[in-house]
N, C-alpha and C. Protein backbone atom coordinates (compact mmCIF):
# COMPACT_ATOMS: atom_id res chain seq x y z
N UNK A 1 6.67 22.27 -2.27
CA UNK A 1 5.43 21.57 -2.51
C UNK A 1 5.63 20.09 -2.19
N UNK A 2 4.39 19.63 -1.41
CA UNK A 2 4.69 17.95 -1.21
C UNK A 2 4.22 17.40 -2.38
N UNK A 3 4.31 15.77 -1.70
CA UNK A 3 4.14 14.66 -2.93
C UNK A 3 2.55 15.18 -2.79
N UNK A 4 1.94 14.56 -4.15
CA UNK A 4 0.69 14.58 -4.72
C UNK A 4 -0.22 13.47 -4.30
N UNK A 5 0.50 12.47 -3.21
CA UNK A 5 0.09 11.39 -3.17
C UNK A 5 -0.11 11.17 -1.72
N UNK A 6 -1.19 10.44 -1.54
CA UNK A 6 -1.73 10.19 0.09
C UNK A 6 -2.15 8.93 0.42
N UNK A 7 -2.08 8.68 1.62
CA UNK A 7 -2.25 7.12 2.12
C UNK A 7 -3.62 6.75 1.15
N UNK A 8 -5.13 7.28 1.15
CA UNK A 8 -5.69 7.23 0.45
C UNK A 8 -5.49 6.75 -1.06
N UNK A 9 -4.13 7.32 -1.99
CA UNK A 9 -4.03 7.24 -3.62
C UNK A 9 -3.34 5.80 -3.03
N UNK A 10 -2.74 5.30 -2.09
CA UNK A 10 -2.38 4.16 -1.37
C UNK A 10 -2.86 2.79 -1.52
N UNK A 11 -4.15 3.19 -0.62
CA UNK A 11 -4.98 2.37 -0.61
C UNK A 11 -6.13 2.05 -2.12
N UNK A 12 -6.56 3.15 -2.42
CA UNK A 12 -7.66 2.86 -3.84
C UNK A 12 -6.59 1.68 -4.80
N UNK A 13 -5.15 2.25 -5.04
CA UNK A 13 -4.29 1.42 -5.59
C UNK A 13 -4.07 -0.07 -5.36
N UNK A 14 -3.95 -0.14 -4.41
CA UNK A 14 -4.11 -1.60 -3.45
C UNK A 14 -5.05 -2.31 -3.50
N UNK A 15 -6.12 -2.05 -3.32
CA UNK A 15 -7.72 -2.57 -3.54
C UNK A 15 -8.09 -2.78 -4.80
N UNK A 16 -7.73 -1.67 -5.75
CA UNK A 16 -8.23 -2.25 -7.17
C UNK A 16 -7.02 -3.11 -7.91
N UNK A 17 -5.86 -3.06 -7.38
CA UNK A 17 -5.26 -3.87 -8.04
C UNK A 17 -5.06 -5.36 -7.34
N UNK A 18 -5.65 -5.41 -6.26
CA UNK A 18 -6.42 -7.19 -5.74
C UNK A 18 -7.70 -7.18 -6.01
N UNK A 19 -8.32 -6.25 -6.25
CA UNK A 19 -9.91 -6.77 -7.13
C UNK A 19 -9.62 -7.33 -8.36
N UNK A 20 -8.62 -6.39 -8.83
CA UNK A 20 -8.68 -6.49 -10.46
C UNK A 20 -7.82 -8.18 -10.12
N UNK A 21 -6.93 -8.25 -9.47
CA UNK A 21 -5.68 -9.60 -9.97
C UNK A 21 -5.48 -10.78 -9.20
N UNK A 22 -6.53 -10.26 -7.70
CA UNK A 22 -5.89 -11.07 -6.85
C UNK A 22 -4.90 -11.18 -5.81
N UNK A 23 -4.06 -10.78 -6.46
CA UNK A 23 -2.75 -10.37 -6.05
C UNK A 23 -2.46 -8.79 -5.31
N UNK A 24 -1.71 -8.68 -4.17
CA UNK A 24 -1.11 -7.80 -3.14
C UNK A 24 0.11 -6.84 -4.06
N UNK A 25 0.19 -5.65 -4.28
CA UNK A 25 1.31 -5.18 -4.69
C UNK A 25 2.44 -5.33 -3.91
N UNK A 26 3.38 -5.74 -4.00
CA UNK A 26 4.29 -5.11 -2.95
C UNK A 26 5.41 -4.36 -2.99
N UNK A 27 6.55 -3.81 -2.05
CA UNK A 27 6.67 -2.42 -2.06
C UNK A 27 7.37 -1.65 -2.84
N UNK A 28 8.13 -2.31 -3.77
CA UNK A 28 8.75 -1.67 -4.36
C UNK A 28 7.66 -1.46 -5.59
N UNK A 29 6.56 -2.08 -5.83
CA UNK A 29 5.59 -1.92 -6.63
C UNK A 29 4.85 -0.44 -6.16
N UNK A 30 4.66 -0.15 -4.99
CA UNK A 30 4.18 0.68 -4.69
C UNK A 30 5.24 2.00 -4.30
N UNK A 31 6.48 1.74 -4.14
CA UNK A 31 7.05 2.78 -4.13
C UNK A 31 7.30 3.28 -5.58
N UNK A 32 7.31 2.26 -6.98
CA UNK A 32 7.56 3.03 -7.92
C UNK A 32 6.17 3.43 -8.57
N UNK A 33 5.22 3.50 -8.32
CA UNK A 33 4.16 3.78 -8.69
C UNK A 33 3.82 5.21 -8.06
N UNK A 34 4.31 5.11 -6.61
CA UNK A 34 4.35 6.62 -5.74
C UNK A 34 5.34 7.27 -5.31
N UNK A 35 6.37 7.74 -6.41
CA UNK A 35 7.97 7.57 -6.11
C UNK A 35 8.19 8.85 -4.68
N UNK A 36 7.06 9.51 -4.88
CA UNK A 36 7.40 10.93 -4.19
C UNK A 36 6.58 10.66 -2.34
N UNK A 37 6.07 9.66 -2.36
CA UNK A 37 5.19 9.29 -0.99
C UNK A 37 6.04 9.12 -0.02
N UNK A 38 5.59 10.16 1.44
CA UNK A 38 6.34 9.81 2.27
C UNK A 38 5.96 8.48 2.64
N UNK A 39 7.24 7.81 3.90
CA UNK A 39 6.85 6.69 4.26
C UNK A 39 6.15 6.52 5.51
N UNK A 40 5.51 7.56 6.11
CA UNK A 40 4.49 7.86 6.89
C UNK A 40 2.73 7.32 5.98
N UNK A 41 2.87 8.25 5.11
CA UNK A 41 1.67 8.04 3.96
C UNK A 41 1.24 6.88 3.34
N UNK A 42 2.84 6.13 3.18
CA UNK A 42 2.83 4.51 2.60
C UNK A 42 2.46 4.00 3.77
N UNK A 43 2.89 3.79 4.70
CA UNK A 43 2.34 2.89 5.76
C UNK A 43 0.68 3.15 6.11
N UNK A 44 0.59 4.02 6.36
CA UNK A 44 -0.57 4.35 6.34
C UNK A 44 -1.63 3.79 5.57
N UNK A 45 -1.11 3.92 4.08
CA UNK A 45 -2.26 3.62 3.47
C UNK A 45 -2.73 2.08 3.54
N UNK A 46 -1.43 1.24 3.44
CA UNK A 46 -0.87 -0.21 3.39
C UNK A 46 -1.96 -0.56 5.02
N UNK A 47 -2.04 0.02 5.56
CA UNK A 47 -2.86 -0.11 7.34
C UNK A 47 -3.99 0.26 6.87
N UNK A 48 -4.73 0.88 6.20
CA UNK A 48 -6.05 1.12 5.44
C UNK A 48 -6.30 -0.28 4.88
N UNK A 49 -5.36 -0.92 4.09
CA UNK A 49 -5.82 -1.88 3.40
C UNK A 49 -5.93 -2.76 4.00
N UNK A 50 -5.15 -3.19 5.12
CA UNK A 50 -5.33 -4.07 6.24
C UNK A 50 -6.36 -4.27 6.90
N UNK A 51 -7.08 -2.82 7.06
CA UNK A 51 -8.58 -2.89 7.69
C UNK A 51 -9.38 -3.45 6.70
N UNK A 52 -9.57 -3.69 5.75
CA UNK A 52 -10.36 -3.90 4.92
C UNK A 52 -10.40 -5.77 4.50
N UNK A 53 -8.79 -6.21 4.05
CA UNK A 53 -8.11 -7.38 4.12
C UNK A 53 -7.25 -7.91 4.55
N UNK A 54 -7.83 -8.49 5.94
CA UNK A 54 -6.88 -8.65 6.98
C UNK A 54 -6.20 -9.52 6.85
N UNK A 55 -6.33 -11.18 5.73
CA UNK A 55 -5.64 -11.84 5.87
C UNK A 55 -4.31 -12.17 4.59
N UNK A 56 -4.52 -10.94 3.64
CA UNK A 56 -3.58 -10.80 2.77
C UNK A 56 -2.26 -11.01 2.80
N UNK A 57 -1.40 -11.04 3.97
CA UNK A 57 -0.23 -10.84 4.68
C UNK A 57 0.10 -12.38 4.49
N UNK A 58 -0.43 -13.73 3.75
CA UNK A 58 0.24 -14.75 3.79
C UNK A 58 1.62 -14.99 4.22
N UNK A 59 2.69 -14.12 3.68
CA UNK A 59 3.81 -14.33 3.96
C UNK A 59 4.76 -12.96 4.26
N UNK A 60 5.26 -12.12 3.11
CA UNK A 60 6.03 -11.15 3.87
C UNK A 60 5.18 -10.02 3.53
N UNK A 61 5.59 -9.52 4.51
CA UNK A 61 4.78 -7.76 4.50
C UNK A 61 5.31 -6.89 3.52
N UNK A 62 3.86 -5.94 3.04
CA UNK A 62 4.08 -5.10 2.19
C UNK A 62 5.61 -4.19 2.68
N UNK A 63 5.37 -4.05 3.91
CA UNK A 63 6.22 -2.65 4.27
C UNK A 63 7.00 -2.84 5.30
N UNK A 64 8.24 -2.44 5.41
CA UNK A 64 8.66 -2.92 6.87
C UNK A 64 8.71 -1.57 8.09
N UNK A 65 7.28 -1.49 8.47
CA UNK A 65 7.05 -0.72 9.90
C UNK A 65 6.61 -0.99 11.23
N UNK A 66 6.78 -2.53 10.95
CA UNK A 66 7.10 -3.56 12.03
C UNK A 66 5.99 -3.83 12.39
N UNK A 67 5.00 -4.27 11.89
CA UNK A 67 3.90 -4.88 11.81
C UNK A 67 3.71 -6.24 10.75
């Protein structure tokens, strides 16, 4: 059985927790929150959120998939 978790549970995560704070999770925030997510799924979702807030990336990236 895979992880329970999808670029989607990714992104809703991401978005409400910069609605709610302001603030960008980053990755080890999001890997322990989605311990079982591939890193296909993480990137993914992290690129969802990008479409949405493109200029969040002030300084280092959520993820390193070379973007």
């Amino acid at each position: 059985m895979g992880s329970p978790w999808s670029r989607w549970s990714v992104f809703e995560y991401m978005k409400h927790r910069y609605l709610r704070t302001g603030q960008v999770p980053d990755e080890s925030e999001l890997l322990e929150e989605f311990p079982e997510i591939g890193r296909m799924e993480l990137d993914e979702g992290v690129a969802e959120f990008d479409s949405i807030v493109p200029d969040w990336r002030g300084g280092d990236a959520v993820c390193s998939s070379g973007k």
